[in-house]
Protein backbone atom coordinates (compact mmCIF):
# COMPACT_ATOMS: atom_id res chain seq x y z
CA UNK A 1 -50.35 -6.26 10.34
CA UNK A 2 -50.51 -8.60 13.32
CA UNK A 3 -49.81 -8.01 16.39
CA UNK A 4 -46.99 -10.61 16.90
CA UNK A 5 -45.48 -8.79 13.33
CA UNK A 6 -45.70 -5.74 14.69
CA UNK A 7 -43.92 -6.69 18.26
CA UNK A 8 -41.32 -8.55 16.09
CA UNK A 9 -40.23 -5.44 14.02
CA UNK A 10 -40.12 -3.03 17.46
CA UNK A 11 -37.73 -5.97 18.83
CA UNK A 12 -35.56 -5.86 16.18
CA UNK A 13 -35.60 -1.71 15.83
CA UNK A 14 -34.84 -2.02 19.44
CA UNK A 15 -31.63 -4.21 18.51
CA UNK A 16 -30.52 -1.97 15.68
CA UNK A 17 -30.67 1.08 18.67
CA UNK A 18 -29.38 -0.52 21.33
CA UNK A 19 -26.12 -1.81 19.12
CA UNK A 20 -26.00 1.46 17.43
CA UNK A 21 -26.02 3.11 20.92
CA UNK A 22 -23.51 0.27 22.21
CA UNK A 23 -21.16 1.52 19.34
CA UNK A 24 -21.79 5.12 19.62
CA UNK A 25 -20.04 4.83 24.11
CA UNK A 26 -17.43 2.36 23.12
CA UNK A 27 -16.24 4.75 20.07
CA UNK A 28 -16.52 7.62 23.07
CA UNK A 29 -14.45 4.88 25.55
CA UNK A 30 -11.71 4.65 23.24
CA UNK A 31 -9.38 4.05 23.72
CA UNK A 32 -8.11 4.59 27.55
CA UNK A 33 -5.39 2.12 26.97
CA UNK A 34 -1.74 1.79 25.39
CA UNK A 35 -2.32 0.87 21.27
CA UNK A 36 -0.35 -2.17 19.86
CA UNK A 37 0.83 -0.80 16.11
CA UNK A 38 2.61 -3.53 14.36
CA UNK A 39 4.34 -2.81 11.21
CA UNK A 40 7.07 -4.63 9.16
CA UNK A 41 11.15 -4.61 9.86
CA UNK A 42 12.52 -1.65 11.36
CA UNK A 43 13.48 1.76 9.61
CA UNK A 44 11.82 0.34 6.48
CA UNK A 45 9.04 3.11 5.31
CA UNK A 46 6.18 1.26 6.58
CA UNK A 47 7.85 1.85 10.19
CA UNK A 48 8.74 5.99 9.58
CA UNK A 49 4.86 6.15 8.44
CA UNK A 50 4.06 4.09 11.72
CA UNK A 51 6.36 6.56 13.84
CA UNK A 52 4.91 9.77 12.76
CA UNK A 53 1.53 8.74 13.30
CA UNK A 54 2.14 6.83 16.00
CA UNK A 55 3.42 9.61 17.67
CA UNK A 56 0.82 12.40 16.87
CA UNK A 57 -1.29 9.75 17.92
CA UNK A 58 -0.46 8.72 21.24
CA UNK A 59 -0.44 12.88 21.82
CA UNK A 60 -4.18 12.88 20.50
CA UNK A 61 -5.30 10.19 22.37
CA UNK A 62 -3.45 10.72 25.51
CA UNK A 63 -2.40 6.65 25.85
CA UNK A 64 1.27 5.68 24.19
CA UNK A 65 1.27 4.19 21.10
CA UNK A 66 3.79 1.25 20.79
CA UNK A 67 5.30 0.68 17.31
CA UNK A 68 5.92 -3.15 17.41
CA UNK A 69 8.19 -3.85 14.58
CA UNK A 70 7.55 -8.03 12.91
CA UNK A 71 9.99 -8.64 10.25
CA UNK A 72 9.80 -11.93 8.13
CA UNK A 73 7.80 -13.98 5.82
CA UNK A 74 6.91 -11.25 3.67
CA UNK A 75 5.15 -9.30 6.28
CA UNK A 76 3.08 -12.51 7.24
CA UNK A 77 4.14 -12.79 10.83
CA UNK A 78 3.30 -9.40 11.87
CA UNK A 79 0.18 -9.62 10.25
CA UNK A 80 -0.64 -13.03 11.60
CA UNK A 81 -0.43 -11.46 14.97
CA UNK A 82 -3.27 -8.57 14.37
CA UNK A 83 -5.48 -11.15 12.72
CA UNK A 84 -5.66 -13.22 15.58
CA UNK A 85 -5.65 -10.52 17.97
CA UNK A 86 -8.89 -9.17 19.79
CA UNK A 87 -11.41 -6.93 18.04
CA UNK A 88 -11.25 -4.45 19.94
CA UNK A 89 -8.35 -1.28 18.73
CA UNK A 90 -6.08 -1.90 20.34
CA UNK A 91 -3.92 -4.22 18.16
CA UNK A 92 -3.54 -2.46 14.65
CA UNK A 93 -1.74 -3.42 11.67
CA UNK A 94 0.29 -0.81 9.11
CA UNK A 95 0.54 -2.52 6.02
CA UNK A 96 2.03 -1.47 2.84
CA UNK A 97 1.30 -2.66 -0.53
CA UNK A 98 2.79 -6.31 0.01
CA UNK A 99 0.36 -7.05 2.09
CA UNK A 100 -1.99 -7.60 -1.32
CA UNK A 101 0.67 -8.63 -3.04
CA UNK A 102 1.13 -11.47 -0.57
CA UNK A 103 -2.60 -12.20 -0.65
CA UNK A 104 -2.26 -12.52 -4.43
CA UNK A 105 0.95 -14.93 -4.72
CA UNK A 106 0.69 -16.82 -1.54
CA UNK A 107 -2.23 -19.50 -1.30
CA UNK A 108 -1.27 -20.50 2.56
CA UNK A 109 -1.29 -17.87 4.28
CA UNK A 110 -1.94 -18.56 8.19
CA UNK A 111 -4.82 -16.24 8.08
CA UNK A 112 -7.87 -14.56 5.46
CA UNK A 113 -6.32 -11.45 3.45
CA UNK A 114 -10.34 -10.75 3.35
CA UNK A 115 -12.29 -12.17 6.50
CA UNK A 116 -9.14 -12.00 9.15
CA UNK A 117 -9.22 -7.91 9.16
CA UNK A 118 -11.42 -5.01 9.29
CA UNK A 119 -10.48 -2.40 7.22
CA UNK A 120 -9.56 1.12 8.69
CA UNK A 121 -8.17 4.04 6.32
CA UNK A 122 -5.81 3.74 3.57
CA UNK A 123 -3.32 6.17 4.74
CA UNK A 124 -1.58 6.68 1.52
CA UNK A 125 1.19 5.26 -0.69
CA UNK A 126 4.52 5.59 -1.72
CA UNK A 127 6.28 6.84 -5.20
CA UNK A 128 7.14 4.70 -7.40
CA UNK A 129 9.22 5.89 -10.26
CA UNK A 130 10.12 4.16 -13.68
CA UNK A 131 13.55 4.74 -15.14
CA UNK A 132 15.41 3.64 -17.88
CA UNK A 133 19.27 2.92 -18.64
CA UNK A 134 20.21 6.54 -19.65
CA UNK A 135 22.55 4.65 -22.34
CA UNK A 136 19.12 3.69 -24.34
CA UNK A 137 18.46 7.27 -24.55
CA UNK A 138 14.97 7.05 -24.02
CA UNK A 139 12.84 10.27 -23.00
CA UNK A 140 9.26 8.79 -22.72
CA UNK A 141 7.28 6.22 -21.77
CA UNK A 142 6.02 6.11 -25.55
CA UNK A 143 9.88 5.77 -26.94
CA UNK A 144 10.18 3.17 -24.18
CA UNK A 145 7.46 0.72 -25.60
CA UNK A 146 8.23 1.07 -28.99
CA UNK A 147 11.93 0.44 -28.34
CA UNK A 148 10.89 -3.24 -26.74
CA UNK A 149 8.20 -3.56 -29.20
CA UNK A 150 11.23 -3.63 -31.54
CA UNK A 151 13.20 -5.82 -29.70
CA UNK A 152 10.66 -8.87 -28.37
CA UNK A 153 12.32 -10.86 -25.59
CA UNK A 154 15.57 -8.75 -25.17
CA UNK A 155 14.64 -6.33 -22.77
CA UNK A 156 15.37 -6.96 -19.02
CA UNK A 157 13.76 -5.18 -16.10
CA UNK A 158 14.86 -5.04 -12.82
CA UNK A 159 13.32 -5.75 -9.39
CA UNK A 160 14.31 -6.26 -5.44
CA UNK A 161 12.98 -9.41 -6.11
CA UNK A 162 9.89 -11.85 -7.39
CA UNK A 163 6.54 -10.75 -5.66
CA UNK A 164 7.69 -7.27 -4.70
CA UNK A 165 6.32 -3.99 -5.04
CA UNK A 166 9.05 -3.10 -7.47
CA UNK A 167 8.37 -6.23 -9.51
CA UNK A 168 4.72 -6.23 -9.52
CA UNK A 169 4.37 -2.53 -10.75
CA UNK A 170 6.53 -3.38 -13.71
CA UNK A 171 4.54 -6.42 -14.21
CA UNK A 172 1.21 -4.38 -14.23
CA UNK A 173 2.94 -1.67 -16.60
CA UNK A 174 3.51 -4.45 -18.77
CA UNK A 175 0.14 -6.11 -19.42
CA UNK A 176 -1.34 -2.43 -19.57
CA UNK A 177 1.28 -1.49 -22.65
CA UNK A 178 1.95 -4.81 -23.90
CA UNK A 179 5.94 -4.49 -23.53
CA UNK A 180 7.72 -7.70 -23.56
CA UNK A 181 10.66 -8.27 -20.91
CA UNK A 182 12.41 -10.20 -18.86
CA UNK A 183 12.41 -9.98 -14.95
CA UNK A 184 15.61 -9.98 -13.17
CA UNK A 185 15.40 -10.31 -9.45
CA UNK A 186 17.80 -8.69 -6.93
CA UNK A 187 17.64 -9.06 -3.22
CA UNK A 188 17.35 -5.13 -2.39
CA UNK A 189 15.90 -2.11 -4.69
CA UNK A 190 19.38 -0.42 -4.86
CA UNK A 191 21.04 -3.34 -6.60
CA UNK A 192 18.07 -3.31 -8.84
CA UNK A 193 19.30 0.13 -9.50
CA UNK A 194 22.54 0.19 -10.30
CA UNK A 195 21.66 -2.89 -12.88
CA UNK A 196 19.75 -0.19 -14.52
CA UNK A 197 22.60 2.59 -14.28
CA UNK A 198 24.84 0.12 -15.28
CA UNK A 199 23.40 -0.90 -18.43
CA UNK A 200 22.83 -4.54 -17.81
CA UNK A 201 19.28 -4.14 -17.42
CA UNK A 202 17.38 -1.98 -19.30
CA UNK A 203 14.46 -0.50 -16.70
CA UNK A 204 12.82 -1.16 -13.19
CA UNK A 205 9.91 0.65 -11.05
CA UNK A 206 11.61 1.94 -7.87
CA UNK A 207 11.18 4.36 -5.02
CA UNK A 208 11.26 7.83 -6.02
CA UNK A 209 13.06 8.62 -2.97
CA UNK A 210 15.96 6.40 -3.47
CA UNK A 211 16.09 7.14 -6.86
CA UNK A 212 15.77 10.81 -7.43
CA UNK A 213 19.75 11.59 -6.15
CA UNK A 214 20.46 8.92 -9.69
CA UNK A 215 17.84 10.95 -11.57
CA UNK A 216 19.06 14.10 -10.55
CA UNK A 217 22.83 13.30 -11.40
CA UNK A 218 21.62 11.80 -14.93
CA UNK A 219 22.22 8.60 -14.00
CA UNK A 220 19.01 6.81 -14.61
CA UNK A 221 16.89 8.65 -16.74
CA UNK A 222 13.00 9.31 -15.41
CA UNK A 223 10.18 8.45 -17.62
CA UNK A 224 6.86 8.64 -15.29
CA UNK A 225 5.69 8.25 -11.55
CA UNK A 226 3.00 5.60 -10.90
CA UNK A 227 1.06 8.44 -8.97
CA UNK A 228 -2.69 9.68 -10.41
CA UNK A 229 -0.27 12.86 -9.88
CA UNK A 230 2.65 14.33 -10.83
CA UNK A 231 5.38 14.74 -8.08
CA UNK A 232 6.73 17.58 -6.86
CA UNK A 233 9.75 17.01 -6.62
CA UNK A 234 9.98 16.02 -10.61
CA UNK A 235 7.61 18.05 -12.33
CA UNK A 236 8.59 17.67 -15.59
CA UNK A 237 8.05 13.81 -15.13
CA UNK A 238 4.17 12.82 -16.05
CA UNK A 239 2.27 10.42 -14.40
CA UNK A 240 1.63 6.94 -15.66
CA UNK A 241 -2.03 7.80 -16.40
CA UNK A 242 -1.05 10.42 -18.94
CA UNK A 243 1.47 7.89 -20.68
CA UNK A 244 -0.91 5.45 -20.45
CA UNK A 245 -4.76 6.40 -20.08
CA UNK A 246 -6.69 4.65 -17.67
CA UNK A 247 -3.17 3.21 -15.39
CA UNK A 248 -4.37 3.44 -11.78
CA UNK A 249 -1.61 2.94 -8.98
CA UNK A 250 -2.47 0.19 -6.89
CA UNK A 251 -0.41 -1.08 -3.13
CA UNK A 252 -1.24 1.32 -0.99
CA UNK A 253 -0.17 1.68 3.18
CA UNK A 254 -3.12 1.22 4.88
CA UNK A 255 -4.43 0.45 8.75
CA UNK A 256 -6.07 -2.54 9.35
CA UNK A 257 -7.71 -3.94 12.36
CA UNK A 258 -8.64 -7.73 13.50
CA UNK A 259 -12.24 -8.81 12.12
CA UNK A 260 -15.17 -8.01 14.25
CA UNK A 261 -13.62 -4.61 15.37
CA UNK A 262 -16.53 -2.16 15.71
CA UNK A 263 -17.45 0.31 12.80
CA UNK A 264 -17.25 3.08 15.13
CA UNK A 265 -13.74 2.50 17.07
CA UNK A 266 -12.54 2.10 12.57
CA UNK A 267 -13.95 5.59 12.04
CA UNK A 268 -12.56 7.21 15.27
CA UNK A 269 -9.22 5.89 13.85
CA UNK A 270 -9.91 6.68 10.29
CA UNK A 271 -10.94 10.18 11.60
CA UNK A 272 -7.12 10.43 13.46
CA UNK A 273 -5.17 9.55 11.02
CA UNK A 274 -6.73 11.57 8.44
CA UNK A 275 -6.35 14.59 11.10
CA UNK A 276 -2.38 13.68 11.43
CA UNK A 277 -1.16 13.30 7.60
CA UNK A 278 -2.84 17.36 7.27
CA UNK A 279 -0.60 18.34 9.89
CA UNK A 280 2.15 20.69 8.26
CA UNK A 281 4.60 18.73 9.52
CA UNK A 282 3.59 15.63 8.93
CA UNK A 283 3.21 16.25 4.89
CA UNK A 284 6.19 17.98 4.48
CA UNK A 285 7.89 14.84 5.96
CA UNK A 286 5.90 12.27 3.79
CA UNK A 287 6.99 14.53 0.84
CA UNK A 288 10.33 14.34 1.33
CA UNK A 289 10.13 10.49 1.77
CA UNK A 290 8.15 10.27 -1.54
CA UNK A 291 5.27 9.52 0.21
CA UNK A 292 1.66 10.74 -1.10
CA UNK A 293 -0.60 10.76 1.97
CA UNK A 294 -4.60 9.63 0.97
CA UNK A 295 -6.78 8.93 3.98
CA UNK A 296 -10.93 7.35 3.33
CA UNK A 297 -13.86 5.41 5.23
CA UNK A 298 -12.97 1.93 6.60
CA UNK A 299 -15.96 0.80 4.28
CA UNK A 300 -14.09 2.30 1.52
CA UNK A 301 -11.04 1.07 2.35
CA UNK A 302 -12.19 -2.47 2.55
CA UNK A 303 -13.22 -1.85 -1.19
CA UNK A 304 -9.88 -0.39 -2.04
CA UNK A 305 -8.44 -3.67 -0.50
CA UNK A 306 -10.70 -6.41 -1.65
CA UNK A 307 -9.75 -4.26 -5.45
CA UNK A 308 -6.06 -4.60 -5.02
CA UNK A 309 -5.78 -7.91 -4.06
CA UNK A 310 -7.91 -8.48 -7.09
CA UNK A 311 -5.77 -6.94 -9.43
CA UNK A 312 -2.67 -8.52 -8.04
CA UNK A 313 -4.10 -11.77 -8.17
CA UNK A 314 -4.80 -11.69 -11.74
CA UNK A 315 -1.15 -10.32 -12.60
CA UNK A 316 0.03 -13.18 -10.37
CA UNK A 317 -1.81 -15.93 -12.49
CA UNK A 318 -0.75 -14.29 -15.88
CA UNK A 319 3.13 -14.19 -14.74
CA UNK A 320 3.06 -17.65 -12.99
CA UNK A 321 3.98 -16.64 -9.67
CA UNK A 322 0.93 -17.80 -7.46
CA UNK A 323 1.58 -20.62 -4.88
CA UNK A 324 -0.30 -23.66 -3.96
């Protein structure tokens, strides 16, 4: 080895140290300053996730944590704002699921789904239920796809409108079963509800939370949770993947931060959050909202991203629904 080799490799070991040590105080620094947590509209879930962390957070960290909520566009302006924001933690984003789904049916967005963000921790996801018009008398997700296999073209499914999470799960369970329907878009989930209680549509993918007081009273009828788990609170109801082997539940509620942000202020926050949603108090909370907390990595939560926005984007070509 030359000499000149040999001085060139200790330069760049000494690079890989000193930013490693550089990454190592500022992850120790951080943060001794207020945190900027933007989220979508107010008293939606993606804001009572926001709170309770936020919260425990702020008491952690000893520096207030400011929920800032951005309504409109889909969830585009609030996100906008993180993406051009510094790298540095203290402007975060709480997404939930639409913030794929957006990716996946939008083509002009202001900023990169992908190269705009860092990713932080998935912090978990919501339950999603799917129920059927009690008047079909259905009692599994079996009886439900044989009944539209019967009937091609006349069954109608429900959603709080095209491109939401309550249209794109149905959407999803539909390719994966091969059940043919049409969509019928409401402007809020409990419309899309009573459609489905009424009898003028036939099923929908909703909240759990919402739904379970309809469930409970017979109204709708339950046929699985799109969870890789049952839920507690309906037990006797199976998850999609043992209706349908192989479904995996995709739009999760994740952290994000703006592109550039350093690996080790991600895993100090990845570290937090994961600490909060074990809190006692915490968990029993998300369970009562329907909410499954799941914390990772911020390098595996970039893969869990890049893989949901790849799955919605394919379901968005198939139904027609992305933009140009």
């Amino acid at each position: 080895m030359s000499t000149a080799t040999a001085l060139a490799g200790l330069a760049a070991c000494c690079v890989l140290v000193h930013t490693a040590s550089s990454q190592a105080q500022t992850a120790q620094k951080y943060p001794h300053k207020p945190i900027r947590l933007v989220t979508a509209s107010a008293a939606s879930q993606t804001d009572i996730v926001a709170r309770l962390i936020g919260t425990k957070m702020a008491d952690h960290f000893g520096h207030p944590v400011v929920i800032e909520n951005r309504a409109g566009a889909g969830g585009t302006l609030g996100a906008n704002i993180v993406a051009k924001a510094a790298p540095d933690g203290y402007t975060l984003l709480l997404q939930s699921g639409q913030f794929a789904i957006r990716a996946a049916i939008q083509a002009n967005l202001p900023y990169d789904s992908i190269k705009d963000f860092a990713g932080v921790t998935q912090v978990g996801y919501s339950t999603q239920v799917l129920v059927a018009s009690p008047s079909l008398n259905l009692k599994s997700v079996k009886e439900l796809v044989a009944y539209a296999q019967a009937r091609p073209e006349q069954m109608l499914f429900s959603s709080s409108g095209a491109g939401t999470g309550t249209h794109m799960d149905v959407e999803r369970f539909r390719f994966a079963t091969g059940v043919k329907a049409r969509h019928v878009a409401f402007k809020a989930t409990s419309e899309a509800m009573i459609e489905v209680v009424a009898g003028r549509t036939h099923f929908a993918a909703v909240p759990l939370g919402p739904a379970l007081p309809l469930v409970k009273d017979r109204k709708l009828t339950a046929l699985a949770v799109f969870t890789p788990k049952r839920a507690p609170s309906l037990p006797d109801t199976p998850a999609m993947a043992e209706a349908v082997p192989g479904y995996q539940r995709d739009g999760s509620y994740a952290l994000l931060a703006p592109a550039g942000t350093s690996l080790a202020i991600r895993r100090t926050l990845a570290n937090e959050v994961k600490r909060i949603v074990e809190l006692p108090d915490v968990s029993d909370r998300m369970r009562i909202m329907g909410f499954v907390p799941s914390t990772c990595t911020p390098e595996e939560h970039e893969k869990i991203l890049r893989a949901e926005i790849d799955t919605f984007t394919k379901v968005a070509k198939l139904i027609g629904l992305r933009t140009h």
